[in-house]
C-alpha atoms as a PDB file:
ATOM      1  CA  UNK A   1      13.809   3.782  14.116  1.00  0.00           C
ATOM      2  CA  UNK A   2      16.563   1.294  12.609  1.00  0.00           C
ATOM      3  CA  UNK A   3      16.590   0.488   9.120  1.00  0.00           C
ATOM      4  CA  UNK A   4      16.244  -3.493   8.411  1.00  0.00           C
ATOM      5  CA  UNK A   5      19.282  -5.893   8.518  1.00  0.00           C
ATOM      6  CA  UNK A   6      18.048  -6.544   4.907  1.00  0.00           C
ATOM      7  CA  UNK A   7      16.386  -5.250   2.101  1.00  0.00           C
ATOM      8  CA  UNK A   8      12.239  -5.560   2.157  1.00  0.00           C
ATOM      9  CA  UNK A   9      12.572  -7.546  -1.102  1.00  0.00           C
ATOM     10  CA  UNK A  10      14.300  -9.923   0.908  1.00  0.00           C
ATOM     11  CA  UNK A  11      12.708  -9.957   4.187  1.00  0.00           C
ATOM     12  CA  UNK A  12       8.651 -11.207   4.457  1.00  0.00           C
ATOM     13  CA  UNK A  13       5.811  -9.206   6.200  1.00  0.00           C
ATOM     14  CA  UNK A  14       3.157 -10.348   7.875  1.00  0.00           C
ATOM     15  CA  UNK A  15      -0.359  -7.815   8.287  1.00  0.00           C
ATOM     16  CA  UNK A  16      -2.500  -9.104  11.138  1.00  0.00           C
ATOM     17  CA  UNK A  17      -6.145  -7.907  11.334  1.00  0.00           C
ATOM     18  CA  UNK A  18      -8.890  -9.196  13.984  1.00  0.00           C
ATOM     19  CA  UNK A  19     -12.001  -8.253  11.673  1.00  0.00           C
ATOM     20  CA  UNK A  20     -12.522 -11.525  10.717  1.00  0.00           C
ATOM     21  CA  UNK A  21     -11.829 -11.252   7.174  1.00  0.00           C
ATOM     22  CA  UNK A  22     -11.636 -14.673   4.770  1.00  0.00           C
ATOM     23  CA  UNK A  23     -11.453 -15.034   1.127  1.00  0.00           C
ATOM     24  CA  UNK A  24     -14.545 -16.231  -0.258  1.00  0.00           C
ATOM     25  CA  UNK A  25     -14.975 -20.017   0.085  1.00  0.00           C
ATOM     26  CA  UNK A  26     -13.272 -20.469   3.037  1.00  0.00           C
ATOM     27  CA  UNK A  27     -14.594 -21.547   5.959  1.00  0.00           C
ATOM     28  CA  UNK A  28     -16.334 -18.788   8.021  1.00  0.00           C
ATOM     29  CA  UNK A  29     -15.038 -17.680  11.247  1.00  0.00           C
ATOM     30  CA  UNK A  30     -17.627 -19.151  14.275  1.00  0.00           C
ATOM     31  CA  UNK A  31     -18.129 -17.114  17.813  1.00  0.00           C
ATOM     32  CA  UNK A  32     -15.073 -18.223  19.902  1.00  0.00           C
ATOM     33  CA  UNK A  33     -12.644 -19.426  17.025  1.00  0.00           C
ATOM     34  CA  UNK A  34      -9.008 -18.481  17.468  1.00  0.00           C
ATOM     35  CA  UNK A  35      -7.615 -19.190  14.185  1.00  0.00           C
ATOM     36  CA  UNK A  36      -6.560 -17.335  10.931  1.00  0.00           C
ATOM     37  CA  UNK A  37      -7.266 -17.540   7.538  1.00  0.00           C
ATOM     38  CA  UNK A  38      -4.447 -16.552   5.079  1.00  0.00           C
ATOM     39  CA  UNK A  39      -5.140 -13.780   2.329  1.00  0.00           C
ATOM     40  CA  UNK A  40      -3.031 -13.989  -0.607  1.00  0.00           C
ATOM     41  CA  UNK A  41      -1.851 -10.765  -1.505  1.00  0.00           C
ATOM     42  CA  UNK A  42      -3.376 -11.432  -5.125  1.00  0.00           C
ATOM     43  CA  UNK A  43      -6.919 -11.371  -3.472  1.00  0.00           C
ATOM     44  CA  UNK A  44      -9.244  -8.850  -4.781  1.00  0.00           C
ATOM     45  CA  UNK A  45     -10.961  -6.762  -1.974  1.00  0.00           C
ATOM     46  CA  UNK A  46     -14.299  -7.812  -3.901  1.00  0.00           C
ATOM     47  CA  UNK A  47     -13.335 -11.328  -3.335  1.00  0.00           C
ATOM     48  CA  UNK A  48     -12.975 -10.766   0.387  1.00  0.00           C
ATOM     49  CA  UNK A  49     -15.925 -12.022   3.034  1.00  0.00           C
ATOM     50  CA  UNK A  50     -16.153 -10.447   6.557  1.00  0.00           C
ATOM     51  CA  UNK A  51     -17.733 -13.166   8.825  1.00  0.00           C
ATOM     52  CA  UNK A  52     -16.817 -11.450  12.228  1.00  0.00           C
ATOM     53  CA  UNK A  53     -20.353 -11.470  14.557  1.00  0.00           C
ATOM     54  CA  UNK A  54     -20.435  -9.190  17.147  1.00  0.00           C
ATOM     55  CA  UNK A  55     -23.344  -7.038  18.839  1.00  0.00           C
ATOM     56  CA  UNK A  56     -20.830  -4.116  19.425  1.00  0.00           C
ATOM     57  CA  UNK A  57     -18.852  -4.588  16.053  1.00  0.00           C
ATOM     58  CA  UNK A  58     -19.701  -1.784  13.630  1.00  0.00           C
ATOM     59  CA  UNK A  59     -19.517  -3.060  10.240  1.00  0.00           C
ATOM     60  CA  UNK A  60     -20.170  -0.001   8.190  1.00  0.00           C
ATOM     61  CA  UNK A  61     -16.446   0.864   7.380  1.00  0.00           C
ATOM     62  CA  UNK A  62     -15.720  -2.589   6.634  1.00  0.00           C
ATOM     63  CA  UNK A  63     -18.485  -2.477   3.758  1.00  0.00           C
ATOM     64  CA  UNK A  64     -17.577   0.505   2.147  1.00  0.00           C
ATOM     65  CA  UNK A  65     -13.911  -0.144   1.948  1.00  0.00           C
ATOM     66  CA  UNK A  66     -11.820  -2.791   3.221  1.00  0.00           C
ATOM     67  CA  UNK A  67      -8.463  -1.482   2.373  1.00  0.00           C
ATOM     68  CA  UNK A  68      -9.096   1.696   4.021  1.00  0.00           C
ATOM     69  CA  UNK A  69     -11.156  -0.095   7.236  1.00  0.00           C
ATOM     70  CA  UNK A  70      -9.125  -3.846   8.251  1.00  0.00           C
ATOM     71  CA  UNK A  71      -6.279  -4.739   5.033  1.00  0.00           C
ATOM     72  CA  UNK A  72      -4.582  -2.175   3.163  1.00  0.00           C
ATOM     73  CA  UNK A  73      -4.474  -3.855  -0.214  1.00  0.00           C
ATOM     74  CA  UNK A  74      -2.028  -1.212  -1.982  1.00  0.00           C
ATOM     75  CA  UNK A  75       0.385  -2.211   1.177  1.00  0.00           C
ATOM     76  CA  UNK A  76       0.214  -5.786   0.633  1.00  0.00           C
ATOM     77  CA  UNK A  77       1.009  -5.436  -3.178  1.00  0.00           C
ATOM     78  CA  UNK A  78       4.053  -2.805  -2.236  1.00  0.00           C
ATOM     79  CA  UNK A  79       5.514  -5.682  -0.182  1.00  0.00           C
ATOM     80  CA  UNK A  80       5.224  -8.105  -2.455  1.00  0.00           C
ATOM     81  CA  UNK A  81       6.695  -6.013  -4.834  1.00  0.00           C
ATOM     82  CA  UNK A  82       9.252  -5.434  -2.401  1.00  0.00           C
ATOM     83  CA  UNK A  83       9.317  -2.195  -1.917  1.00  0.00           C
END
């Protein structure tokens, strides 16, 4: 694997998940919908709302932990720390 052209303080990173996640307040994601919401990386997990409906989606993991299940918070605030 190649290292980056630049340092990771001075590049951005984007983490992608399909669970549907929101912060609270925002506008919940509807059957169909093929947009994105954007978590700020100073978003508590507690403040976090998982609005994803499906018959065959298991939401147990996502209710226990979401930085272990769909968004690794501790990730998010490495990269913004830039490291």
């Amino acid at each position: 694997m190649d290292r980056p052209a630049a340092p990771l303080a001075e590049g951005r990173l984007a983490l992608v998940t399909t669970a549907g996640l929101h912060v609270r307040g925002d506008r919940p994601f509807v059957a169909g919908e093929t947009r994105y919401r954007v978590v700020p990386t100073t978003v508590e997990a507690t403040d976090l709302v998982q609005s994803h409906t499906s018959l065959g989606f298991d939401r147990t993991a996502i209710r226990q932990d979401h930085a272990a299940a769909v968004l690794p918070a501790r990730r998010r605030r490495s990269a913004a720390a830039g490291r």
